[in-house]
N, C-alpha and C. Protein backbone atom coordinates (compact mmCIF):
# COMPACT_ATOMS: atom_id res chain seq x y z
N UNK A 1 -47.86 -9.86 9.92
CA UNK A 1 -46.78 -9.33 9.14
C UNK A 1 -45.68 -10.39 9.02
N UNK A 2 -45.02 -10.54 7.78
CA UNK A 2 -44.00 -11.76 7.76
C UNK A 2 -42.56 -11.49 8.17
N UNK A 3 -42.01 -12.28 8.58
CA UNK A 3 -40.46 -11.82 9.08
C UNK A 3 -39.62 -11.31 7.87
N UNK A 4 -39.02 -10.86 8.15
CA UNK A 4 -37.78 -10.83 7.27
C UNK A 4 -36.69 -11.76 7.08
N UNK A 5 -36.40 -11.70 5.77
CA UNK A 5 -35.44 -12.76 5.36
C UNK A 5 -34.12 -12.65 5.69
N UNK A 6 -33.39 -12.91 6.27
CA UNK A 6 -31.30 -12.83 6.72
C UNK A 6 -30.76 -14.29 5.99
N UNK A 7 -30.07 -13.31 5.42
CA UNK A 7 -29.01 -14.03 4.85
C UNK A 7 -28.14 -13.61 5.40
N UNK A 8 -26.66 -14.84 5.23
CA UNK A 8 -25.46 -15.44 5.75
C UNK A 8 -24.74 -14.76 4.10
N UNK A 9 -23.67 -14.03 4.25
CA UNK A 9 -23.10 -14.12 2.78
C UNK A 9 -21.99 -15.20 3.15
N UNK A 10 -21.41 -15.63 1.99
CA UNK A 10 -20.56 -16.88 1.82
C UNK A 10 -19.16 -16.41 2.19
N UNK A 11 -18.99 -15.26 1.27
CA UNK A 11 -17.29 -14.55 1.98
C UNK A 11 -16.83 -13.68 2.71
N UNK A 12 -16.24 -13.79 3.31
CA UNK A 12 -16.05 -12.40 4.62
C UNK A 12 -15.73 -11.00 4.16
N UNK A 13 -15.96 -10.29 4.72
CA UNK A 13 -15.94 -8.75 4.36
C UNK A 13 -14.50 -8.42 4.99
N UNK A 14 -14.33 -8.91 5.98
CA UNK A 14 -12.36 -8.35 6.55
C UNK A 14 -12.24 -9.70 6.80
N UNK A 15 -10.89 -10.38 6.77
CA UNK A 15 -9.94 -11.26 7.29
C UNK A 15 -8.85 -10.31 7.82
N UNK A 16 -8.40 -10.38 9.44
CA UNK A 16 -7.40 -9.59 9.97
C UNK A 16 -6.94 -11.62 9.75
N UNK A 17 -5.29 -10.79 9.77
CA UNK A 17 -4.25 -11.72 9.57
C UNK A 17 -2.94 -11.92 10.98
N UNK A 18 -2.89 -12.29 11.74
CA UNK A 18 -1.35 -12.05 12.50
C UNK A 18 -0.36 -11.64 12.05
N UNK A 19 0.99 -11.12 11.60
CA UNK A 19 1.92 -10.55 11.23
C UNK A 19 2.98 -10.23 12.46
N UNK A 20 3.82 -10.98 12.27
CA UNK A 20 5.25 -10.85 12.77
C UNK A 20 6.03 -9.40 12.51
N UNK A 21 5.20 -8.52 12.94
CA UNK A 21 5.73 -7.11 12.56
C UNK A 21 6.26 -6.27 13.87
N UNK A 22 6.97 -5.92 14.61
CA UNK A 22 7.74 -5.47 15.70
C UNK A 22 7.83 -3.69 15.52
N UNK A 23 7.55 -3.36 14.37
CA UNK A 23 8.19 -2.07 14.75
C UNK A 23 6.68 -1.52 14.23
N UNK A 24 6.64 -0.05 15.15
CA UNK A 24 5.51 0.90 15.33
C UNK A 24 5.29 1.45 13.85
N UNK A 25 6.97 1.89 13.30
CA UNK A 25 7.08 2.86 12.00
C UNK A 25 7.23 1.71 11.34
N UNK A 26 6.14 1.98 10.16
CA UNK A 26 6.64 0.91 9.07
C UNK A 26 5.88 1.73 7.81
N UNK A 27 6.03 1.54 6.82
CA UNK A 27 5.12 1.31 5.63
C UNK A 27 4.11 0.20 4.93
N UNK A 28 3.39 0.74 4.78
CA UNK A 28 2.27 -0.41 4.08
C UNK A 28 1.87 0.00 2.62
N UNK A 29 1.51 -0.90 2.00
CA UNK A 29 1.26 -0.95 0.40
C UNK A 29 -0.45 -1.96 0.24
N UNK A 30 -1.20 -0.78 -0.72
CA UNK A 30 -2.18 -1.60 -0.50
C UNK A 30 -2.07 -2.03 -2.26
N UNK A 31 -2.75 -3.40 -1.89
CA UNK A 31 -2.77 -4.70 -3.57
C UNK A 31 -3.82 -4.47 -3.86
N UNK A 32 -4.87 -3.62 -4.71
CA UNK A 32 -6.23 -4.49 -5.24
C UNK A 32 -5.88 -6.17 -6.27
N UNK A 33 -6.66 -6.57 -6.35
CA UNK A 33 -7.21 -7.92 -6.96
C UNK A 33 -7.05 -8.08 -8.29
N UNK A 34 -7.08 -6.83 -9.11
CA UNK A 34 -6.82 -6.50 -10.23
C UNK A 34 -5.78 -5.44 -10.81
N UNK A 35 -4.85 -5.54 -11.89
CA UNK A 35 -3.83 -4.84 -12.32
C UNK A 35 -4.69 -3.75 -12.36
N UNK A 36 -4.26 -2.18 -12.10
CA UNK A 36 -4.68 -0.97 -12.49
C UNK A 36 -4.03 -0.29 -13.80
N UNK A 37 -5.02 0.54 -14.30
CA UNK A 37 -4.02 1.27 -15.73
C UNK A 37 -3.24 2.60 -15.17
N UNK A 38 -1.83 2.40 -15.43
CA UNK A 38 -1.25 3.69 -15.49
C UNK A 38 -0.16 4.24 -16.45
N UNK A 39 0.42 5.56 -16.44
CA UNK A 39 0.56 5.92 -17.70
C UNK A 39 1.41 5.02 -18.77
N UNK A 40 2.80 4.16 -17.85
CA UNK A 40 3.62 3.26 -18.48
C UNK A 40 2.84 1.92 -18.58
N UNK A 41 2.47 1.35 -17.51
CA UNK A 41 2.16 0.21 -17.26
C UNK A 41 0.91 -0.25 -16.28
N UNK A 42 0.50 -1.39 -16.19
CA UNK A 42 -0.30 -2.02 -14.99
C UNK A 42 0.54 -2.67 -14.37
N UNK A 43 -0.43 -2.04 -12.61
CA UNK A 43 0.21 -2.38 -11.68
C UNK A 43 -1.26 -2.81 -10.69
N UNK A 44 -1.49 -3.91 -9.83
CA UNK A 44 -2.09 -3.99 -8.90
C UNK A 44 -2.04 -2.95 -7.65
N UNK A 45 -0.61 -2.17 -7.47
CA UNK A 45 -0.93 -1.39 -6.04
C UNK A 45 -1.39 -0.01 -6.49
N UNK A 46 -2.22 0.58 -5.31
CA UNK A 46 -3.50 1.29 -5.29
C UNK A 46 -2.77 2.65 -4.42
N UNK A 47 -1.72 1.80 -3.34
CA UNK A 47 -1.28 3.35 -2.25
C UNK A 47 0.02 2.72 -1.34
N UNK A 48 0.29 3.87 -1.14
CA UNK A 48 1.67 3.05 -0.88
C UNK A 48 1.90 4.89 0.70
N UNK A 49 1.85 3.95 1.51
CA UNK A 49 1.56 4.82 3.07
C UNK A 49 2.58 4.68 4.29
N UNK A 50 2.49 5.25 4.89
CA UNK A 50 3.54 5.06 6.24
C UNK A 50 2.66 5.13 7.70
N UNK A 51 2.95 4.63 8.42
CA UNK A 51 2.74 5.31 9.71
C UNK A 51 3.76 4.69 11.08
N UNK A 52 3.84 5.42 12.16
CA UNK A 52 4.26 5.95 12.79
C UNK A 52 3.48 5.25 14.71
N UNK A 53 2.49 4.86 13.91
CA UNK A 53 1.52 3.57 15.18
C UNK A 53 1.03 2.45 15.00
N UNK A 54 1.86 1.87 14.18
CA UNK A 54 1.72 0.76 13.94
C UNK A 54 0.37 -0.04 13.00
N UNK A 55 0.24 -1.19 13.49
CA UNK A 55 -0.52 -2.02 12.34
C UNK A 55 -2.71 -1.57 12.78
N UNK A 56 -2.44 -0.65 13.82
CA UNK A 56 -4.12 -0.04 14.24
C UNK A 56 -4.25 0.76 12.84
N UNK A 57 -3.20 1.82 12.40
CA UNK A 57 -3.21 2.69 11.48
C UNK A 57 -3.36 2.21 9.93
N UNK A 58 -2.93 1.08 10.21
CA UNK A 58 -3.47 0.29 8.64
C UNK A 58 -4.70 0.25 8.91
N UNK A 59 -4.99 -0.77 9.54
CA UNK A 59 -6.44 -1.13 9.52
C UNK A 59 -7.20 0.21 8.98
N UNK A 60 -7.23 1.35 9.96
CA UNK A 60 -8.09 2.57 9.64
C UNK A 60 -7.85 3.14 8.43
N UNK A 61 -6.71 2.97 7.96
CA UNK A 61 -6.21 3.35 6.56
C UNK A 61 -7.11 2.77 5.47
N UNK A 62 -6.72 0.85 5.84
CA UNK A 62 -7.73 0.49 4.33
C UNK A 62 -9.17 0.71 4.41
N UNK A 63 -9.46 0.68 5.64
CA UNK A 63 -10.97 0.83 5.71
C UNK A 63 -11.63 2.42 5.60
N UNK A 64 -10.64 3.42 5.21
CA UNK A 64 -11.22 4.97 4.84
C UNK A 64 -11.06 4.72 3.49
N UNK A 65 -9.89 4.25 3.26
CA UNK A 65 -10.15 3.87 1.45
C UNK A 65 -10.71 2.74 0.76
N UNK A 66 -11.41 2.12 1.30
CA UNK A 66 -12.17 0.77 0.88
C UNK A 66 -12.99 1.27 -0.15
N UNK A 67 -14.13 2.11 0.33
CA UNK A 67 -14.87 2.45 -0.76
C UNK A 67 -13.83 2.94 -2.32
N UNK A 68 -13.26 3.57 -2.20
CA UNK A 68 -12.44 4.41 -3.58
C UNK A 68 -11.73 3.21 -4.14
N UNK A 69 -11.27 1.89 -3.77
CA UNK A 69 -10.46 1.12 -4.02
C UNK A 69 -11.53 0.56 -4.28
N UNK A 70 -12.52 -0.44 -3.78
CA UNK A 70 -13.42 -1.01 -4.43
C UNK A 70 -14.42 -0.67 -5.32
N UNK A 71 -14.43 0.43 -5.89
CA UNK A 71 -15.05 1.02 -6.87
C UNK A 71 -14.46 1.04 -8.26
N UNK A 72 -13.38 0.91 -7.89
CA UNK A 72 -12.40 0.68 -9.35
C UNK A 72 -12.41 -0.38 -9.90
N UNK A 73 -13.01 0.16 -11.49
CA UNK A 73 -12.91 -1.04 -12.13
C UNK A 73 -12.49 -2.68 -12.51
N UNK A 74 -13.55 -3.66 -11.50
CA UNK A 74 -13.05 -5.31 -11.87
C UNK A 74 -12.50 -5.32 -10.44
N UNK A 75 -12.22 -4.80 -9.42
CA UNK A 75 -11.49 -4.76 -8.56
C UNK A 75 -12.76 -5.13 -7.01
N UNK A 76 -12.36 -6.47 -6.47
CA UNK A 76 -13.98 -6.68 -5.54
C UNK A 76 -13.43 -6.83 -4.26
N UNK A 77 -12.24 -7.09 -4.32
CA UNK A 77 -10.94 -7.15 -2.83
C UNK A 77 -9.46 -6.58 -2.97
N UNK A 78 -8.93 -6.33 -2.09
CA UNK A 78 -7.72 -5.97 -1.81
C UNK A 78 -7.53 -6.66 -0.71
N UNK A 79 -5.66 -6.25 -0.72
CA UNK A 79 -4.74 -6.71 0.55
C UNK A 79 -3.91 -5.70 1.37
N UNK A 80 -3.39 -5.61 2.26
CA UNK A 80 -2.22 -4.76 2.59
C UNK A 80 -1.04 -5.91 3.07
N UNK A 81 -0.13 -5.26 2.22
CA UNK A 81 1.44 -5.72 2.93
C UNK A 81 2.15 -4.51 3.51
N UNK A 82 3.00 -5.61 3.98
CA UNK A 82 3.86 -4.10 4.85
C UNK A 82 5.26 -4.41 4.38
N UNK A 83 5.82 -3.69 4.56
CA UNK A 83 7.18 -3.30 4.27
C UNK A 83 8.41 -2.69 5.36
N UNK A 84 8.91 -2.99 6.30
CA UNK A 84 10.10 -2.31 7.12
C UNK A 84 11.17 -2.44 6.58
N UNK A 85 12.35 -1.69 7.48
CA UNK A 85 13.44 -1.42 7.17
C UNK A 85 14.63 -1.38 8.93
N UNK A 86 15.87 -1.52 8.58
CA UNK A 86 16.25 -1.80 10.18
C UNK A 86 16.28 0.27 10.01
N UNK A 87 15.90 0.67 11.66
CA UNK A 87 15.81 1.80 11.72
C UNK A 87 17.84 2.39 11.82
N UNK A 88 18.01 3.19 11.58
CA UNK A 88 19.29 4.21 11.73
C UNK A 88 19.18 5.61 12.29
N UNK A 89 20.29 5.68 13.19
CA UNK A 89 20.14 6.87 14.22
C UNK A 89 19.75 7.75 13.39
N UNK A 90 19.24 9.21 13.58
CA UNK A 90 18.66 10.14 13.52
C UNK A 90 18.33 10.03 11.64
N UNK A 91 18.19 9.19 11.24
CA UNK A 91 17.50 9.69 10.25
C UNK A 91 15.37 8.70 10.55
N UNK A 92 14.77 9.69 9.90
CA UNK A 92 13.38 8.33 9.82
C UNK A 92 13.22 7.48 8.49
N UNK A 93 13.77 6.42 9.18
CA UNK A 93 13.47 5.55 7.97
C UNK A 93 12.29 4.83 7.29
N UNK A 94 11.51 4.53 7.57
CA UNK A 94 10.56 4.46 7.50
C UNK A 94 9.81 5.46 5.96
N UNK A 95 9.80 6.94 7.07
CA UNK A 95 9.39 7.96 5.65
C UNK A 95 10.17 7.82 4.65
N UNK A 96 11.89 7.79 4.68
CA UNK A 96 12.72 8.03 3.40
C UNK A 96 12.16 6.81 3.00
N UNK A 97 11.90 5.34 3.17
CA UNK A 97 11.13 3.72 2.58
C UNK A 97 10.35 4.35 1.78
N UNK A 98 8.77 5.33 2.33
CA UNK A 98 7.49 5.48 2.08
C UNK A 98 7.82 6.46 0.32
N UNK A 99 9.34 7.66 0.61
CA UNK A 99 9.30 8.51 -0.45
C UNK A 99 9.94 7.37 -1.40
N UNK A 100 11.31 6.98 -1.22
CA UNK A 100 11.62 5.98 -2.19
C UNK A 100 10.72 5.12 -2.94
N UNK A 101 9.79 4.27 -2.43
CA UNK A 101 9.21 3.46 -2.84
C UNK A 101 8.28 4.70 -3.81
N UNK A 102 7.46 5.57 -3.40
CA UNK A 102 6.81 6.68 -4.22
C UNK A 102 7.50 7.03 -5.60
N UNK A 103 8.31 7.32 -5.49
CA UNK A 103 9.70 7.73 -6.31
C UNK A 103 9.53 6.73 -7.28
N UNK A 104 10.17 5.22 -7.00
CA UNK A 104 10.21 4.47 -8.01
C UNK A 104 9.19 3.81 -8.80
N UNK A 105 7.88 3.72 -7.88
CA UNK A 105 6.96 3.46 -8.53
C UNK A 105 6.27 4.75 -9.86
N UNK A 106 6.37 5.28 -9.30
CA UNK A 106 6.13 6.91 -10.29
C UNK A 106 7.25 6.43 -11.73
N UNK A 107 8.83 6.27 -11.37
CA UNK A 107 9.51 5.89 -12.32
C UNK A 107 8.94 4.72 -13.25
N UNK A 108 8.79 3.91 -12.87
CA UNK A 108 8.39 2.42 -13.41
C UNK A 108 6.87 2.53 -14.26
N UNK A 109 6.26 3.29 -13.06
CA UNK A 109 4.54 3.49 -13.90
C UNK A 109 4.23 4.69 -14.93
N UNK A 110 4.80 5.91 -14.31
CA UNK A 110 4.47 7.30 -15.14
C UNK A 110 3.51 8.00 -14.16
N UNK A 111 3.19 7.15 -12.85
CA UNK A 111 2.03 7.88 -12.07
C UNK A 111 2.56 7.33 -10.27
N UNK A 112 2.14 8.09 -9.61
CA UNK A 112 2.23 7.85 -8.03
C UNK A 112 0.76 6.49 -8.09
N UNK A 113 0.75 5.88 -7.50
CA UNK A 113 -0.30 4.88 -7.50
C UNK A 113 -2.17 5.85 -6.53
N UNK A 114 -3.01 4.97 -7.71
CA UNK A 114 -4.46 5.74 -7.41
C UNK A 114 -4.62 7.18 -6.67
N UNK A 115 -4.44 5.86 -5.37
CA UNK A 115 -5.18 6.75 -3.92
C UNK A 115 -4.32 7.34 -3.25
N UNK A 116 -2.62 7.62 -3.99
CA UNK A 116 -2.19 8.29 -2.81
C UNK A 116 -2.22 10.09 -3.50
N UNK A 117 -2.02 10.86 -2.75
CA UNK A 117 -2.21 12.27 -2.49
C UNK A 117 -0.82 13.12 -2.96
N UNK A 118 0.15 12.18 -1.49
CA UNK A 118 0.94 12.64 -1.79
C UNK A 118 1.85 11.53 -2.54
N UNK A 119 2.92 12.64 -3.19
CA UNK A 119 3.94 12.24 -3.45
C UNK A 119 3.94 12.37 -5.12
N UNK A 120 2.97 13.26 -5.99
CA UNK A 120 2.51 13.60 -6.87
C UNK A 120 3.55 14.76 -7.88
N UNK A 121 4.45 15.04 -6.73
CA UNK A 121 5.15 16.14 -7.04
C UNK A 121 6.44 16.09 -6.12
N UNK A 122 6.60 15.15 -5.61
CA UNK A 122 8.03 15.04 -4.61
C UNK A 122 9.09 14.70 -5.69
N UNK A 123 10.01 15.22 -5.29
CA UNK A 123 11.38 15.19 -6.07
C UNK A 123 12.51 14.24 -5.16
N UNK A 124 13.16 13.49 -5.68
CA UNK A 124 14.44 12.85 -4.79
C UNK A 124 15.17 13.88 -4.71
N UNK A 125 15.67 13.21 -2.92
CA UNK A 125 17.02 13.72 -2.69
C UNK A 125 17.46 13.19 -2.14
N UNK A 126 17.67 12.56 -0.68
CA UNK A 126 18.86 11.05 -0.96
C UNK A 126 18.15 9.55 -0.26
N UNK A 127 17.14 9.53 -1.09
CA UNK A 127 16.07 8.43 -0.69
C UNK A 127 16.97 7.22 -1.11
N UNK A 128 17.67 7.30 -2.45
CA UNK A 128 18.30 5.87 -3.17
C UNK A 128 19.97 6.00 -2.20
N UNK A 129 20.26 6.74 -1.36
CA UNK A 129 21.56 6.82 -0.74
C UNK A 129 21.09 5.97 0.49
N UNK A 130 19.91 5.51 0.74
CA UNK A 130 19.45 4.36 1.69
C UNK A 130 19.50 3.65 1.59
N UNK A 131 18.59 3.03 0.01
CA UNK A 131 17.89 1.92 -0.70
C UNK A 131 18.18 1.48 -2.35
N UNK A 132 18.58 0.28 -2.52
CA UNK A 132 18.86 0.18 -3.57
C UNK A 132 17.66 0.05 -4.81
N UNK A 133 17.80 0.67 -5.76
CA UNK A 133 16.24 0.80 -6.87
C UNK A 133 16.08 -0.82 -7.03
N UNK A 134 17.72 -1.66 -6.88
CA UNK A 134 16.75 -2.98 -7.66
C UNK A 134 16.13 -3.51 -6.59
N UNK A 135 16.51 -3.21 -5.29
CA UNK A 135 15.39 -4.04 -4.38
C UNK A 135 14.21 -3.12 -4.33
N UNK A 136 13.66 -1.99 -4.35
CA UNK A 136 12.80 -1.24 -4.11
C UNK A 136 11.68 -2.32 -5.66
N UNK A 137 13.23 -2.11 -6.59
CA UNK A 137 12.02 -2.88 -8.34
C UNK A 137 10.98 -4.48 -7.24
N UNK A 138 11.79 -5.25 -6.54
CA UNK A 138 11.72 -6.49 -5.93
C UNK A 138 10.14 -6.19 -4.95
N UNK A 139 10.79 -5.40 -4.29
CA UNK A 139 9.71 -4.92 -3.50
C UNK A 139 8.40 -4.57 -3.96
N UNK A 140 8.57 -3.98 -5.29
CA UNK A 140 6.78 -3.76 -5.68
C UNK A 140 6.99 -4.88 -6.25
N UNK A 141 7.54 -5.31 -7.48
CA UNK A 141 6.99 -6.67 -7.82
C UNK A 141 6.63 -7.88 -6.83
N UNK A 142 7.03 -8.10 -5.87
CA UNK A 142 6.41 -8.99 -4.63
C UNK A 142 5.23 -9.14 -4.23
N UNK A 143 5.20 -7.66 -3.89
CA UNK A 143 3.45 -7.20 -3.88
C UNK A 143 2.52 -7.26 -4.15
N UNK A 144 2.95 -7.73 -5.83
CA UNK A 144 1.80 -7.62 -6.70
C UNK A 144 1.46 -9.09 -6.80
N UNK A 145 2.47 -9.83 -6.59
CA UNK A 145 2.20 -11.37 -7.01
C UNK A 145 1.86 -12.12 -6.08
């Protein structure tokens, strides 16, 4: 009986990266490779997430949505960036980051981005009394480029 053939593929399937990231609560934004269509405009980001344990919870994040993200049209890789904020007593900042950023991207596009769930129907209420829209505008455009 003859062996079987193994192949080596040429590009890696994950690159983990180091990141100078300190805090547990942060938000992350995932990039596909390619602009997506939405109702105003194209945009490369796909989901735009929070958590609460740090950079383990990404990882498990992009890799439950890998398949749905790489299935989309022209699209053969993605990235995740992250995004913090300095924290302030009793409010969570972090989540008000995760709704703001939801918020304005919805404004800018006409849609919450792909894969997220929520935030489809969230309404402001004092997300921009945190964050200013033109850095939030800065913030996705960064992302994408």
């Amino acid at each position: 009986m003859p062996s079987l053939l193994v192949k080596l593929h040429r590009s890696p399937a994950l690159t983990v990266t180091r990141t100078d990231v300190r805090s547990e609560r942060l938000v992350y934004v995932i990039v596909a490779c390619k602009p997506q269509r939405y109702r105003f405009a194209r945009s490369p980001v796909v989901y735009v997430g929070t958590t609460r344990r740090g950079l383990g919870r990404i990882a498990a994040s992009a890799a439950y949505r890998a398949d749905k993200i790489l299935s989309l049209r022209g699209v053969e890789s993605f990235h995740v960036r992250v995004v913090t904020c300095r924290p302030r007593r009793n409010v969570k900042t972090w989540a008000k980051l995760e709704r703001a950023l939801l918020l304005r991207f919805r404004e800018r596009y006409g849609d919450v981005p792909l894969c997220n769930q929520q935030g489809k129907r969230i309404q402001e209420t004092d997300e921009f009394r945190y964050f200013k829209r033109e850095r939030l505008d800065q913030i996705i455009d960064g992302v994408e480029g």
